[in-house]
Protein backbone atom coordinates (compact mmCIF):
# COMPACT_ATOMS: atom_id res chain seq x y z
CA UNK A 1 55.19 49.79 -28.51
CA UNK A 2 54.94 46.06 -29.36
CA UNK A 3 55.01 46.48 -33.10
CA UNK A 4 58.75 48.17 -32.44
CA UNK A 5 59.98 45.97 -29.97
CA UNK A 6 59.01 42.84 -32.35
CA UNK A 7 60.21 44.43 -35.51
CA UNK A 8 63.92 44.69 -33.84
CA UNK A 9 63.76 41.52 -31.93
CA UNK A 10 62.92 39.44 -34.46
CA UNK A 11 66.27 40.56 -37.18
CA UNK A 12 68.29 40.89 -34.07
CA UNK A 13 67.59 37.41 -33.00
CA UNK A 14 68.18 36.09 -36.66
CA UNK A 15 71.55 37.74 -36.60
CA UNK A 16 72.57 36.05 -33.67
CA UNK A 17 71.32 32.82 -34.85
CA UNK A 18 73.33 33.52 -37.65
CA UNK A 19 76.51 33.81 -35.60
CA UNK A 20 76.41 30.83 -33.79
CA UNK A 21 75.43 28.97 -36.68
CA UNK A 22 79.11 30.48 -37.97
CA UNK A 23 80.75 29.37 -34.09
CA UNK A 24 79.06 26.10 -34.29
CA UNK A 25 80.40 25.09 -37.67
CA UNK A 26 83.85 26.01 -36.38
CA UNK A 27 83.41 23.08 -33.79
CA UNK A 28 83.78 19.25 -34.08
CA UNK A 29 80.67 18.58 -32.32
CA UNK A 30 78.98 15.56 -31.26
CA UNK A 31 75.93 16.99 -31.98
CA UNK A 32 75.41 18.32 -35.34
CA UNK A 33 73.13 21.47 -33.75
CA UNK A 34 73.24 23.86 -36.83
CA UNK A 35 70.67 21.26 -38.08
CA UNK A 36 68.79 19.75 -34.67
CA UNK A 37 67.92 23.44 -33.33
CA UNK A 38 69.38 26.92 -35.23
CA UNK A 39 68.37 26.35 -39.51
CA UNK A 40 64.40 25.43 -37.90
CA UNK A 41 64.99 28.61 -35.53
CA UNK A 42 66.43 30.56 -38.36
CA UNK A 43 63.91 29.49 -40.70
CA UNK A 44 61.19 30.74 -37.86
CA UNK A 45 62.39 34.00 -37.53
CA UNK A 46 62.96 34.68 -41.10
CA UNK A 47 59.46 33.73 -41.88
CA UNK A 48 58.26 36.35 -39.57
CA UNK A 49 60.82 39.13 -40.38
CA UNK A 50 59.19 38.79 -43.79
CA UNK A 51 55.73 39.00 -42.60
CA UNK A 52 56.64 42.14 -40.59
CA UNK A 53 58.07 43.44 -44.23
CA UNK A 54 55.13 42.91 -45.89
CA UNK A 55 53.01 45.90 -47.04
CA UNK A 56 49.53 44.45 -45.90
CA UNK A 57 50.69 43.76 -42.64
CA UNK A 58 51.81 47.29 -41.58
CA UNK A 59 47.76 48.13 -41.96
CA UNK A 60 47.29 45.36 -39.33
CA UNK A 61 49.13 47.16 -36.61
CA UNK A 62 46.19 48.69 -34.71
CA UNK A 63 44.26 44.97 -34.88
CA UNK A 64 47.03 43.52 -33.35
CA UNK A 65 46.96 45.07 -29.95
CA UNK A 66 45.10 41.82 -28.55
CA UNK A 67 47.95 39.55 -30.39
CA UNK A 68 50.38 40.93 -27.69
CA UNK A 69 50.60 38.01 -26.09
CA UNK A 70 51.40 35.88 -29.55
CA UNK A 71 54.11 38.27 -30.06
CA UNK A 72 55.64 37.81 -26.98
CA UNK A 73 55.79 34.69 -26.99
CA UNK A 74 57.69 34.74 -30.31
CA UNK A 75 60.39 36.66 -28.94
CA UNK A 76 60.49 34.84 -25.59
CA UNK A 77 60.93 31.72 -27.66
CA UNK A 78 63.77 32.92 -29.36
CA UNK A 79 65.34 34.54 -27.01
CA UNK A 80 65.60 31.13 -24.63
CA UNK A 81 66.35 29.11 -27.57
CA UNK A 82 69.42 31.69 -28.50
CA UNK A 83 70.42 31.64 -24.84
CA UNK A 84 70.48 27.98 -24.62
CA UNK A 85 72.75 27.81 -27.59
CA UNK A 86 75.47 30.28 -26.09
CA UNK A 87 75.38 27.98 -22.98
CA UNK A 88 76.02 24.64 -25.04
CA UNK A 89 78.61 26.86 -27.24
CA UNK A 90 80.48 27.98 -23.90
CA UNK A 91 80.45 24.27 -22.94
CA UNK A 92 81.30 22.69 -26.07
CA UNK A 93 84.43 25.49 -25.95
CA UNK A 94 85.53 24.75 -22.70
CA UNK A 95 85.40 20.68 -23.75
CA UNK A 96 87.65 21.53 -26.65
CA UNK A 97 90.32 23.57 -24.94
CA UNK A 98 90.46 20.91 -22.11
CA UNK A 99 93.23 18.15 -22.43
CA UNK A 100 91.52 14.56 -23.38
């Protein structure tokens, strides 16, 4: 159940990194955070997306029942770090559209 849930997380999450790295680079920014927080996030979860890929690591499945909570906390970490990007994005949005 974990093994699945992880091996579509993980490119899901990527993708969506890769989409606000496209709707952050559309934005005049203060904060430059295509560098500061999504290429080290995308760079993360493309490291693991390859590890799930690998041959040798589809034999480790049934070992990794006990790494549950490792996994877990992959995902969780992505997920709040994606979430926390589409609140700044909403904000620095709203801060563009509003009259100086």
């Amino acid at each position: 159940m974990v093994d699945r849930i992880y091996k579509a997380g993980i490119p899901q999450l990527r993708e969506e990194l890769d989409r606000l790295k496209e709707e952050f680079s559309s934005l005049n920014s203060r904060t430059d955070w295509t560098r500061l927080r999504i290429e080290p996030l995308l760079k993360h979860a493309e490291a693991l997306e390859q590890l799930l890929n690998r041959p040798d690591f589809a034999e480790e499945y049934s070992r990794l029942r006990r790494g549950v909570a490792m996994f877990h906390s992959d995902l969780v970490y992505l997920r709040e770090n994606v979430r926390a990007l589409k609140k700044i994005l909403e904000t620095e949005k709203m801060r563009r559209k509003s009259p100086p």
